[in-house]
PDB file of N, CA and C in Angstrom:
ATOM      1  N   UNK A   1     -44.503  13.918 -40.426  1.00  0.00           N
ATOM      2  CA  UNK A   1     -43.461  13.355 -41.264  1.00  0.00           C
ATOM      3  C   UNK A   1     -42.117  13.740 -40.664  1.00  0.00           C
ATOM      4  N   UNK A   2     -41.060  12.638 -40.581  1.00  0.00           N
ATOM      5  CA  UNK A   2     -39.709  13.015 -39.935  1.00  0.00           C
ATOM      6  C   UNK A   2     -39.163  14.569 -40.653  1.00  0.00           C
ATOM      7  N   UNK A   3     -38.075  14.537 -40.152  1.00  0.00           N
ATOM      8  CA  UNK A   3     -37.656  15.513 -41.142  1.00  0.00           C
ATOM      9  C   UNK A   3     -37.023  15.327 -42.168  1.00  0.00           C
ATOM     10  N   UNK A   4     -36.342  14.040 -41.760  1.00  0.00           N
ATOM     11  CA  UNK A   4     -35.696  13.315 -43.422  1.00  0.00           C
ATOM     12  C   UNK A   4     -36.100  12.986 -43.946  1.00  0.00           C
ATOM     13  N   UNK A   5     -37.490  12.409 -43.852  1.00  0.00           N
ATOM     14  CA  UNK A   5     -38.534  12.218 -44.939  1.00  0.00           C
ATOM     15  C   UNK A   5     -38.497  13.209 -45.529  1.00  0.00           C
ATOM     16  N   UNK A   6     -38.779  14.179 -44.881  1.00  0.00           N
ATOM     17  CA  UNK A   6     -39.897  15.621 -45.818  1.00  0.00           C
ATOM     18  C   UNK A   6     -38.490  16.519 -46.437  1.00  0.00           C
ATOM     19  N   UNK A   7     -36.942  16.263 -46.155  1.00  0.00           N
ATOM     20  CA  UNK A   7     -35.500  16.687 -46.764  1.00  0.00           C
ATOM     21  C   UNK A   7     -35.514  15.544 -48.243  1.00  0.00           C
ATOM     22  N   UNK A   8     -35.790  14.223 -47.890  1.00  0.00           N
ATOM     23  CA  UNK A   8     -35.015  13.433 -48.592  1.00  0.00           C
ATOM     24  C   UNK A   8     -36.680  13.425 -49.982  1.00  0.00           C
ATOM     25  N   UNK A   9     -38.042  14.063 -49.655  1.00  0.00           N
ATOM     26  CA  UNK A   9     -39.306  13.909 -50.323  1.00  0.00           C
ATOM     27  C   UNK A   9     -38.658  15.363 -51.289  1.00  0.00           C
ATOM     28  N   UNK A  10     -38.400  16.346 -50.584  1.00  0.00           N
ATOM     29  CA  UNK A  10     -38.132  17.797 -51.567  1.00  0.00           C
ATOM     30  C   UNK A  10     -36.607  17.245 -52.288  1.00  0.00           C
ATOM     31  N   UNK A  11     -35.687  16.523 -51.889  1.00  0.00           N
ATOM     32  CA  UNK A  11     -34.864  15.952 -53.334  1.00  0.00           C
ATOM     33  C   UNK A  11     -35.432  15.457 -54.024  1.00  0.00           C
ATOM     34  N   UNK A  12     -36.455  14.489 -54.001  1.00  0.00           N
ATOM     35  CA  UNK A  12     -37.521  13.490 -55.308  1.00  0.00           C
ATOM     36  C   UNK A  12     -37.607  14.774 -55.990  1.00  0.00           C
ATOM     37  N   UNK A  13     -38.449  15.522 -55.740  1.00  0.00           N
ATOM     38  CA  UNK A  13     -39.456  16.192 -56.332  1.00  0.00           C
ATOM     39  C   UNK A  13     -38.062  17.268 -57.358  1.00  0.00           C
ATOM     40  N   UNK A  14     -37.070  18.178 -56.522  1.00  0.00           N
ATOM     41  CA  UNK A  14     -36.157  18.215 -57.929  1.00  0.00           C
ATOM     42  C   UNK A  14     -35.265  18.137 -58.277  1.00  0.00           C
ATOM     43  N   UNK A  15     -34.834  16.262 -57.950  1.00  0.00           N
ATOM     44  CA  UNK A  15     -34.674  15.526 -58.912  1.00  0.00           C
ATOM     45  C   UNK A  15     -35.029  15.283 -60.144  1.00  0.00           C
ATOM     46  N   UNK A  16     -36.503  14.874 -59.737  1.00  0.00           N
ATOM     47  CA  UNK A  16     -37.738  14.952 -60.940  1.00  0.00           C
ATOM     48  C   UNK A  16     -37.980  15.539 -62.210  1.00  0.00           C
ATOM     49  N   UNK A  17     -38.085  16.805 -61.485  1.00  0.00           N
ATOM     50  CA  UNK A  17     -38.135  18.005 -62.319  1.00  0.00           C
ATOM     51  C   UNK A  17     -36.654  18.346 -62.888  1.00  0.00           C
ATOM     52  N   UNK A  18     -35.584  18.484 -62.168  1.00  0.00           N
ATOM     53  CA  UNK A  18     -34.137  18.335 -63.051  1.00  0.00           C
ATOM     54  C   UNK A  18     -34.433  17.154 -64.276  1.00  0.00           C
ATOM     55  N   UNK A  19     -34.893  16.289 -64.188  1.00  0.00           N
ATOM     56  CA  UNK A  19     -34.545  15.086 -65.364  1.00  0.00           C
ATOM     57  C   UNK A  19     -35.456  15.643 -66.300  1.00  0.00           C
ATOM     58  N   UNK A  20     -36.985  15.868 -65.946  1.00  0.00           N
ATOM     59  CA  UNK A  20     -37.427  16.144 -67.125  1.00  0.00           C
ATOM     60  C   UNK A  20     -36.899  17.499 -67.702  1.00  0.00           C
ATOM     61  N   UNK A  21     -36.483  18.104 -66.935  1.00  0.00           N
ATOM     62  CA  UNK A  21     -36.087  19.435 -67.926  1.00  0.00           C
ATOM     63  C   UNK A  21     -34.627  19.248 -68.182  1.00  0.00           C
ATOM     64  N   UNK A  22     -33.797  18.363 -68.123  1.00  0.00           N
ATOM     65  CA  UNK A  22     -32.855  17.465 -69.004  1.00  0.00           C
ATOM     66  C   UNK A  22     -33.576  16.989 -70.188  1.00  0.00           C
ATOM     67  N   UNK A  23     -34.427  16.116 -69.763  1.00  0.00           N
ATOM     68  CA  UNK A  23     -34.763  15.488 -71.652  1.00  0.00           C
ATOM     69  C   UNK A  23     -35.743  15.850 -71.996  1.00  0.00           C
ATOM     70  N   UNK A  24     -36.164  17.236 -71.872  1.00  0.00           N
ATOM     71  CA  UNK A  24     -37.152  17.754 -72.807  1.00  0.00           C
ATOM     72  C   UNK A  24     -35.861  18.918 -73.806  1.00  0.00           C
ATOM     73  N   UNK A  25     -34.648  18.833 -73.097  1.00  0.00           N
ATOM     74  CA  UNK A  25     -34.008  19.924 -73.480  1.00  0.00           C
ATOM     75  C   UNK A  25     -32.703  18.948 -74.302  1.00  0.00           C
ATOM     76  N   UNK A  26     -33.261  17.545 -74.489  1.00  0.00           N
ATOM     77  CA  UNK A  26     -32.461  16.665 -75.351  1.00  0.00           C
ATOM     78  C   UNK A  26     -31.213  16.131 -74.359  1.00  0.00           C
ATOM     79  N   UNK A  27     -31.101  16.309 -73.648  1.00  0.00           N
ATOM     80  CA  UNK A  27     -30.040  15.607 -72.813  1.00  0.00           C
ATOM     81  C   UNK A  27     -29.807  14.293 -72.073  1.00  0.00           C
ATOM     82  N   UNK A  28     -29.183  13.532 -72.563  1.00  0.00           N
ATOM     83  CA  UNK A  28     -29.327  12.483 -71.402  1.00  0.00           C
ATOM     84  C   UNK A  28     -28.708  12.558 -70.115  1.00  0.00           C
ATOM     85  N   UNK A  29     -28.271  13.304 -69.659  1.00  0.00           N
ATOM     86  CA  UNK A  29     -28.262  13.956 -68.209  1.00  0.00           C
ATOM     87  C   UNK A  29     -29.407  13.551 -67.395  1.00  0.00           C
ATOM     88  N   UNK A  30     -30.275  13.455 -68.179  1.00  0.00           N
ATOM     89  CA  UNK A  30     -31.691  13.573 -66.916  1.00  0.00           C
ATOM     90  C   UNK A  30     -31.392  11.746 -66.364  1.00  0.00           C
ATOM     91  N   UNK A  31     -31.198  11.111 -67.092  1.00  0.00           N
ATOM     92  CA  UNK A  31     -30.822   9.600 -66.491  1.00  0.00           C
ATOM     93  C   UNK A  31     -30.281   9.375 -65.454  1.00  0.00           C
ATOM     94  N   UNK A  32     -29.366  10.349 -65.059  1.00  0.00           N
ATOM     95  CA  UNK A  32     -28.998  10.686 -63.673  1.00  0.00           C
ATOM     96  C   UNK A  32     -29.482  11.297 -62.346  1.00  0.00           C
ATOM     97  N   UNK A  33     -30.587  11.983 -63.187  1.00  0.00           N
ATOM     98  CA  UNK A  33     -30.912  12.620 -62.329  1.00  0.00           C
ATOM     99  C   UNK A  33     -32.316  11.949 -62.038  1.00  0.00           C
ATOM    100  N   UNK A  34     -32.763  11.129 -62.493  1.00  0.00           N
ATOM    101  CA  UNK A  34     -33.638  10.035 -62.802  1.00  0.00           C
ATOM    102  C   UNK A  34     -33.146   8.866 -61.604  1.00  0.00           C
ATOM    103  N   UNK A  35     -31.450   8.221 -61.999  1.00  0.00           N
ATOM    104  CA  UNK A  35     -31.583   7.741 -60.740  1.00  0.00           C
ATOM    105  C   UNK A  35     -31.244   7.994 -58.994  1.00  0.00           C
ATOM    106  N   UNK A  36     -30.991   9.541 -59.065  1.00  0.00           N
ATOM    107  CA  UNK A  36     -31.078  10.399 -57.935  1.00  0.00           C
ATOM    108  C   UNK A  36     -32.603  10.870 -57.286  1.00  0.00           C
ATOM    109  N   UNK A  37     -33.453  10.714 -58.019  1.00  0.00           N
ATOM    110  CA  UNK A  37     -34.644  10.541 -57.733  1.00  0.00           C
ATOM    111  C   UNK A  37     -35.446   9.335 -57.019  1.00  0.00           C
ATOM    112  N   UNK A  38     -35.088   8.332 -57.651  1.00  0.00           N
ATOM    113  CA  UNK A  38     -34.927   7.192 -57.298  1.00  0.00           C
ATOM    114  C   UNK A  38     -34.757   6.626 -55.868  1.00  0.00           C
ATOM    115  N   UNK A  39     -33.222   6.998 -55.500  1.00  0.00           N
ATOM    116  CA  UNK A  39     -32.540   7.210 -54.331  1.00  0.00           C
ATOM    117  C   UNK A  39     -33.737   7.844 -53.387  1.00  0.00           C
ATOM    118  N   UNK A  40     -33.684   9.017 -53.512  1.00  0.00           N
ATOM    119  CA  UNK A  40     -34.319   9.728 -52.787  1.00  0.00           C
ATOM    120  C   UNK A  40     -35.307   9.262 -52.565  1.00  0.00           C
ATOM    121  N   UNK A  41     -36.842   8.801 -53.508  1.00  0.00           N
ATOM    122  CA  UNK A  41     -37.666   8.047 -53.282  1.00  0.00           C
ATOM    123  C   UNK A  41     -37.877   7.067 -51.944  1.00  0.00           C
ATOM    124  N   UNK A  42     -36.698   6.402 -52.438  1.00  0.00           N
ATOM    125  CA  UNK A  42     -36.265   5.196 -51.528  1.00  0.00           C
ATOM    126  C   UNK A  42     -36.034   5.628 -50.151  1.00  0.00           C
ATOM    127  N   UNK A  43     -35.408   6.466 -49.919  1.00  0.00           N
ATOM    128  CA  UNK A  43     -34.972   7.004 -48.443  1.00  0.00           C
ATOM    129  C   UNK A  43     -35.989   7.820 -48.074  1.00  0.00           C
ATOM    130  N   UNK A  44     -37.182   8.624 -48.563  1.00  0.00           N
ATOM    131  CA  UNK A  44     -38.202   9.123 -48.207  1.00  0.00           C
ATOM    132  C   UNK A  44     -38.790   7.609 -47.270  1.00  0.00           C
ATOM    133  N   UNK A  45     -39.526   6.772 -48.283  1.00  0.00           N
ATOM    134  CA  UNK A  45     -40.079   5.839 -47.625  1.00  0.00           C
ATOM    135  C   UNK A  45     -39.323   5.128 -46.656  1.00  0.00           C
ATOM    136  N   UNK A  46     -38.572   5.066 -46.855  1.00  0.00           N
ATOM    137  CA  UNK A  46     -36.961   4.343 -45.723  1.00  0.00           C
ATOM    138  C   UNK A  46     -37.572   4.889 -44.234  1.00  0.00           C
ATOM    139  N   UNK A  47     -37.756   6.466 -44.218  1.00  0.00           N
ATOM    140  CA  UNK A  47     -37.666   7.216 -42.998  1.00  0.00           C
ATOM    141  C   UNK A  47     -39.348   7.533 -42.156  1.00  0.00           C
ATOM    142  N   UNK A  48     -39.875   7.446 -43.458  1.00  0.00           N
ATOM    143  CA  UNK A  48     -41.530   6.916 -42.923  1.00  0.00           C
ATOM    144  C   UNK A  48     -41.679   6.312 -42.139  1.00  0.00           C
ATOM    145  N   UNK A  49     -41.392   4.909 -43.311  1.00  0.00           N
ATOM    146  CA  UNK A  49     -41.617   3.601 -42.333  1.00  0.00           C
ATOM    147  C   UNK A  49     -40.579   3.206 -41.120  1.00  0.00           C
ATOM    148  N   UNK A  50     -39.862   3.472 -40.420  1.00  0.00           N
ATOM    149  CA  UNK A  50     -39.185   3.666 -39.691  1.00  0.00           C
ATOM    150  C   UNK A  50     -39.395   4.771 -38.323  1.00  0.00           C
ATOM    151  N   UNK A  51     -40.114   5.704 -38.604  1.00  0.00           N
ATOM    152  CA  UNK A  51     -40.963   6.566 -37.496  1.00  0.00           C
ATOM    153  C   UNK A  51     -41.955   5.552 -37.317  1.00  0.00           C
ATOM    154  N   UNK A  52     -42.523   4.973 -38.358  1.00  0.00           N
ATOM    155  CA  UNK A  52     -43.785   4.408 -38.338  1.00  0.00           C
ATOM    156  C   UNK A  52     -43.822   2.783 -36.991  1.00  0.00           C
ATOM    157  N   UNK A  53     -42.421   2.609 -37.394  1.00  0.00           N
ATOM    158  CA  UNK A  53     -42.360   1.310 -36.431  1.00  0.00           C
ATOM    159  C   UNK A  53     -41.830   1.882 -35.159  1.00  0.00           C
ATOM    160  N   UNK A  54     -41.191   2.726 -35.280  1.00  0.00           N
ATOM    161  CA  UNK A  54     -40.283   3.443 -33.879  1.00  0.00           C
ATOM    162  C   UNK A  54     -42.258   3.749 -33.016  1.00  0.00           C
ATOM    163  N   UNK A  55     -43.168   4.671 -33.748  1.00  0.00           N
ATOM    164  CA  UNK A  55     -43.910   5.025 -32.726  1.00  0.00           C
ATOM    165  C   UNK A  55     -45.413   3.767 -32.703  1.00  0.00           C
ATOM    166  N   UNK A  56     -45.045   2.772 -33.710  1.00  0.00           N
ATOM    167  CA  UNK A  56     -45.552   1.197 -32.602  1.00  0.00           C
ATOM    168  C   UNK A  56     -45.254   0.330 -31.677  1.00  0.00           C
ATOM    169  N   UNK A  57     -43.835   0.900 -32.004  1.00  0.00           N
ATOM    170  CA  UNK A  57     -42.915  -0.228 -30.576  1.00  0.00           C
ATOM    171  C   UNK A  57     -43.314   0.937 -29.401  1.00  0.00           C
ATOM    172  N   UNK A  58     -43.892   2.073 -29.585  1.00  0.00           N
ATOM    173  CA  UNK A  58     -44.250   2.824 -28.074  1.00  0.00           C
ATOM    174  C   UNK A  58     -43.046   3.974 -27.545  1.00  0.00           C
ATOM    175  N   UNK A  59     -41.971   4.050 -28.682  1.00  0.00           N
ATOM    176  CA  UNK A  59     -41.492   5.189 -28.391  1.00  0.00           C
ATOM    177  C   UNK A  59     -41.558   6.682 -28.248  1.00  0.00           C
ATOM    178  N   UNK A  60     -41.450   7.356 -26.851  1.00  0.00           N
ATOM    179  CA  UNK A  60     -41.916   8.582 -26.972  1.00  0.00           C
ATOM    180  C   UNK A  60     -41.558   9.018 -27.584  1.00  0.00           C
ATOM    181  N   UNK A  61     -42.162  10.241 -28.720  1.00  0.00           N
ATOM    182  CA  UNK A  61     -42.029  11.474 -29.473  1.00  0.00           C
ATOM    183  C   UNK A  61     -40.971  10.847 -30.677  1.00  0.00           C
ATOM    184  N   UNK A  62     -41.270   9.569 -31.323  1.00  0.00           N
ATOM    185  CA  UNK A  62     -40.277   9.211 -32.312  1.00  0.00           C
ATOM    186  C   UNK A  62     -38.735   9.119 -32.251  1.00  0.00           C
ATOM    187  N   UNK A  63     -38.655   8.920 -30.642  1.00  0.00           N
ATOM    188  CA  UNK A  63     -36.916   9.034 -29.870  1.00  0.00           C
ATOM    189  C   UNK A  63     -36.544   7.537 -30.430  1.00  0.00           C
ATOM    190  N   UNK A  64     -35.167   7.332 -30.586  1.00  0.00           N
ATOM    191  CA  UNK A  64     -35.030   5.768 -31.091  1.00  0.00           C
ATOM    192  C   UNK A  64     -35.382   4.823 -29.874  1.00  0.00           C
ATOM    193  N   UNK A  65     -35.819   3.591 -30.112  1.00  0.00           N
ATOM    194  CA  UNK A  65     -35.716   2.861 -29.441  1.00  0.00           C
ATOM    195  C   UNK A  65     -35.014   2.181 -28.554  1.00  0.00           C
ATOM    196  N   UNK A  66     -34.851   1.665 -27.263  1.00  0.00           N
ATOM    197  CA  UNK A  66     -33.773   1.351 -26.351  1.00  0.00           C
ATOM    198  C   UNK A  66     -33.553  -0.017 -26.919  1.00  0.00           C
ATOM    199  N   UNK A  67     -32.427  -0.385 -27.260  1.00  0.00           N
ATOM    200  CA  UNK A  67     -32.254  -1.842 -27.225  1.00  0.00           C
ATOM    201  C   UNK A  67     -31.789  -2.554 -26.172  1.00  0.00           C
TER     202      UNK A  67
END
């Protein structure tokens, strides 16, 4: 896993956990932090799939591609 995957996967996770322990503690705060989770989500898979095509086009060691 890149490394921004596995940076931008440990924000999901507390994100996550920030929101629910926002609205178990009555706050709507966690809505935010709900869609910072979100985000993060998104850019986890963003950086996956993106190694994922970088090392089918045949790039060594996940280096970017030459255009």
């Amino acid at each position: 896993m890149p490394r921004l995957a596995a940076y931008a996967t440990a924000l999901f996770v507390l994100a996550l956990a920030a929101a629910v322990f926002s609205f178990v503690h009555g706050s709507w705060l966690g809505v935010v932090w709900l869609l910072l989770a979100g985000l993060a989500s998104n850019m986890a898979w963003y950086y996956v799939r993106r190694a994922r095509a970088r090392r089918a086009a045949g790039a060594p060691g996940g280096a970017p591609a030459a255009r």
